[in-house]
C-alpha atoms as a PDB file:
ATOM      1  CA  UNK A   1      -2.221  -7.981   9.576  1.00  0.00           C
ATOM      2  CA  UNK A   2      -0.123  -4.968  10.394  1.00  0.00           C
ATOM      3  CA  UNK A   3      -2.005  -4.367  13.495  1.00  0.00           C
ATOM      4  CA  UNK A   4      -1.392  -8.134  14.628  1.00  0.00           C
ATOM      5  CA  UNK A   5       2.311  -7.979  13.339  1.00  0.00           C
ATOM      6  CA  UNK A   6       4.083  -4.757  14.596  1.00  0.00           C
ATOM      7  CA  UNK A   7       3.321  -1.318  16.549  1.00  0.00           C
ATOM      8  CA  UNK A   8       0.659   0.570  14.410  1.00  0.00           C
ATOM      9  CA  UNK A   9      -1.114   3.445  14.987  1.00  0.00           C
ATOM     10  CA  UNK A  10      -4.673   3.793  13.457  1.00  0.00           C
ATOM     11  CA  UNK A  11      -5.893   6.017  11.328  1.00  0.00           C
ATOM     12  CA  UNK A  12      -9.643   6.592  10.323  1.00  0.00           C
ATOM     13  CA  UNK A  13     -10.668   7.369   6.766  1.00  0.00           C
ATOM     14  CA  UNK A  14     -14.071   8.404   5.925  1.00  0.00           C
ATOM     15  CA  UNK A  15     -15.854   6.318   3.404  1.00  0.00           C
ATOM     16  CA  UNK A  16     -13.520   3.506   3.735  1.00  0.00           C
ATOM     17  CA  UNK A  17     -12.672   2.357   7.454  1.00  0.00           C
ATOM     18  CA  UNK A  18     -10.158   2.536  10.557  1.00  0.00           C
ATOM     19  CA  UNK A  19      -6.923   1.084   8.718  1.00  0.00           C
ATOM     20  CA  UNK A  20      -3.149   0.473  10.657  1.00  0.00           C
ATOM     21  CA  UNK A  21      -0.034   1.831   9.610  1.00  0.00           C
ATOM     22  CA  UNK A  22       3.102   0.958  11.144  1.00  0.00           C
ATOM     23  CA  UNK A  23       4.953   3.664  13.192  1.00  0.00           C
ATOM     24  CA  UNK A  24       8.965   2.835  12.510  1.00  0.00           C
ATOM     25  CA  UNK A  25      10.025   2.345   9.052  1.00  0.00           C
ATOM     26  CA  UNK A  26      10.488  -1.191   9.210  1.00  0.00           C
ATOM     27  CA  UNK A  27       8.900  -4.040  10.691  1.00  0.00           C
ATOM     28  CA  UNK A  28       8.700  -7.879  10.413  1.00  0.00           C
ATOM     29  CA  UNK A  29       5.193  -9.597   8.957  1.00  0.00           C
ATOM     30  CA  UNK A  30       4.528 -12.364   7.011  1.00  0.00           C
ATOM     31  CA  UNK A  31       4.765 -12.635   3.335  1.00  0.00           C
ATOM     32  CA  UNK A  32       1.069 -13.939   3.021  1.00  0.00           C
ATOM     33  CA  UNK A  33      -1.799 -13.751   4.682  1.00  0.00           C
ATOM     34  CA  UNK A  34      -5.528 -15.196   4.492  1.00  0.00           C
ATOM     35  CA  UNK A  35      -8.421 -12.989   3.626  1.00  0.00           C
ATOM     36  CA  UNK A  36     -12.090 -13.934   4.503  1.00  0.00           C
ATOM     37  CA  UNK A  37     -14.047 -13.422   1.212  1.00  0.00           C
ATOM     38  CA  UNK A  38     -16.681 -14.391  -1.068  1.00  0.00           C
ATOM     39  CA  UNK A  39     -17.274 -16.176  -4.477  1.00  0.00           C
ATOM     40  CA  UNK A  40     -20.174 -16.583  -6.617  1.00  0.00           C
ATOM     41  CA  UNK A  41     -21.270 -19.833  -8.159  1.00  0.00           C
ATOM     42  CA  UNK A  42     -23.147 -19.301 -11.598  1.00  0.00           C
ATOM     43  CA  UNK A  43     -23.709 -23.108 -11.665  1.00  0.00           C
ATOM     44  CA  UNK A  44     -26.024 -23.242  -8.522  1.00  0.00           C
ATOM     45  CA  UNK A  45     -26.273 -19.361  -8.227  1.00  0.00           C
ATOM     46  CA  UNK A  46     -25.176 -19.417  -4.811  1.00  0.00           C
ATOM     47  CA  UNK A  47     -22.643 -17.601  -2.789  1.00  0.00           C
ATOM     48  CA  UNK A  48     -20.107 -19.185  -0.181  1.00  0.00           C
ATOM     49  CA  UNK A  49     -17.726 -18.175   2.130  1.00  0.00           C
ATOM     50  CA  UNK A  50     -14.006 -19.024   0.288  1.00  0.00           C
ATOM     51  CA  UNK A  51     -10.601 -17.680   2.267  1.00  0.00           C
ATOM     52  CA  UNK A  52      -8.234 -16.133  -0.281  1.00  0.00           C
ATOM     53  CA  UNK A  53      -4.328 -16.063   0.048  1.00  0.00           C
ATOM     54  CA  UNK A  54      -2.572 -12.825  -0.236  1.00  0.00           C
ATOM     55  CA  UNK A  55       0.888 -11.505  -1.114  1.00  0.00           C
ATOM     56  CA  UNK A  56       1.582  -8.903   1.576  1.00  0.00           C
ATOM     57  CA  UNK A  57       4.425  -8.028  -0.109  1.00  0.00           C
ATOM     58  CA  UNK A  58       4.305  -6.399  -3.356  1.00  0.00           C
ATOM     59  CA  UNK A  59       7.092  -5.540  -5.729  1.00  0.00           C
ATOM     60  CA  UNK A  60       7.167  -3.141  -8.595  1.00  0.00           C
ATOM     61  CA  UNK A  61       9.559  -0.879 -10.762  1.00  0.00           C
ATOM     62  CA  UNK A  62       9.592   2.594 -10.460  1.00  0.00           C
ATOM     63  CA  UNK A  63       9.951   5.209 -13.270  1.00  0.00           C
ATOM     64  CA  UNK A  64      11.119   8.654 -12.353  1.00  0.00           C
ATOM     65  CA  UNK A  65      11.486  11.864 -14.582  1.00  0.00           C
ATOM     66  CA  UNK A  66      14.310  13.999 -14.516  1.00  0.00           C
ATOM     67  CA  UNK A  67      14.214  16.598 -11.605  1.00  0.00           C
ATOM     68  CA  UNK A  68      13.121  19.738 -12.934  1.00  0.00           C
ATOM     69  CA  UNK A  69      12.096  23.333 -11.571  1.00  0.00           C
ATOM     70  CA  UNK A  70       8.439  23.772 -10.021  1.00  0.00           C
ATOM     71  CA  UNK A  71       6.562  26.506 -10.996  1.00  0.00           C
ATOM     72  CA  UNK A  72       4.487  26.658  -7.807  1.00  0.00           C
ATOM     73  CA  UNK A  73       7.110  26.475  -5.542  1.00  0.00           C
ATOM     74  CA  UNK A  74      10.278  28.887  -6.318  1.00  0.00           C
ATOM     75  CA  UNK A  75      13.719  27.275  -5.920  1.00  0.00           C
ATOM     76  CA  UNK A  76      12.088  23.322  -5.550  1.00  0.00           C
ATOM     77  CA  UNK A  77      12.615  20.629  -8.373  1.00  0.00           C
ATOM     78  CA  UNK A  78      10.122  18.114  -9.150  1.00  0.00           C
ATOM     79  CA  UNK A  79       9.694  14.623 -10.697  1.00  0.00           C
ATOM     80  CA  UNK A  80       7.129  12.475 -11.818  1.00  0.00           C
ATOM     81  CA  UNK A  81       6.552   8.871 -10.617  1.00  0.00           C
ATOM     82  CA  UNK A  82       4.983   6.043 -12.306  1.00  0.00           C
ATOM     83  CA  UNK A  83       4.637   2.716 -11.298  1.00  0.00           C
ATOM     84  CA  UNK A  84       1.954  -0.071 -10.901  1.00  0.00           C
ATOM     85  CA  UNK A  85       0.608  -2.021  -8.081  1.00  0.00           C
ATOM     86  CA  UNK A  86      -2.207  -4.384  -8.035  1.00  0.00           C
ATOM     87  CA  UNK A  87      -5.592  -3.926  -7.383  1.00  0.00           C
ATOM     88  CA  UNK A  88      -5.783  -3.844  -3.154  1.00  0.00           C
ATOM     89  CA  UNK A  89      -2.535  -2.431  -2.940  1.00  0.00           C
ATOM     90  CA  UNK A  90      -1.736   0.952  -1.029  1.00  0.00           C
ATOM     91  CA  UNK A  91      -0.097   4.037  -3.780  1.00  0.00           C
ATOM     92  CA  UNK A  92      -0.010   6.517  -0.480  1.00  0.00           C
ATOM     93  CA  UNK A  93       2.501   3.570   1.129  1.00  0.00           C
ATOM     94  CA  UNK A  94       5.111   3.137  -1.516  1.00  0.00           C
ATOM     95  CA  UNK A  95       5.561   6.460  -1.606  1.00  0.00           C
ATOM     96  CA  UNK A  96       5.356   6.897   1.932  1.00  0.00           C
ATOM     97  CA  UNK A  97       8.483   4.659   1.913  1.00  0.00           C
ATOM     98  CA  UNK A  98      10.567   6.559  -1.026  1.00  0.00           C
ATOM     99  CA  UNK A  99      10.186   9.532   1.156  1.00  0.00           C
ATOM    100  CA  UNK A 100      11.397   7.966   4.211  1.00  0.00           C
ATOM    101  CA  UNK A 101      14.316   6.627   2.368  1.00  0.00           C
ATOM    102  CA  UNK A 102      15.206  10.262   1.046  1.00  0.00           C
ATOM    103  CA  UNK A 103      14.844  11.516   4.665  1.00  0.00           C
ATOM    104  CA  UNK A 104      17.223   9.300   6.316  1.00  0.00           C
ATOM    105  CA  UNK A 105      20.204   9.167   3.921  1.00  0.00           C
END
């Protein structure tokens, strides 16, 4: 959907498959999306073809620690994050997009 939706650039990951990020921070795409999937019958024991609707959009609330001093890196404060995101969802993109947000205020 990203591909279709906005200017991507692709990026290959081994053991999983080519996948499309966008390249500006922001970009319009629909909310939802159809997925071509599977589901098993135990009645008949058969599998069919079912499309599933998605959420592309995904909101969640983020906990962060207090800053404090890293011990690897000399004069650098760290945090811890936590937050939760459905199964399917992308952890490397929300905080892809906290960092972006830190960058360009």
């Amino acid at each position: 959907m990203v591909r279709k939706c906005t200017k991507s650039k692709k990026h290959r990951f081994e053991n999983v498959r080519d996948l499309y990020f966008p390249v500006r921070e922001s970009f319009l795409c629909p909310q939802f999306c159809d997925i071509k999937g599977y589901e098993f019958s135990a009645e008949n024991f058969l599998v069919k073809r079912k499309i599933y609707n998605r959420n592309l959009i995904v909101a969640t609330t983020i906990y962060i620690d207090k800053a404090v001093d890293d011990e690897l890196y000399s004069g650098k404060k760290k945090v811890v994050l936590s937050f939760f995101l459905p199964t399917g969802s992308y952890a490397t993109m929300i905080i892809k997009q906290l960092f972006l947000r830190l960058k360009n205020k």
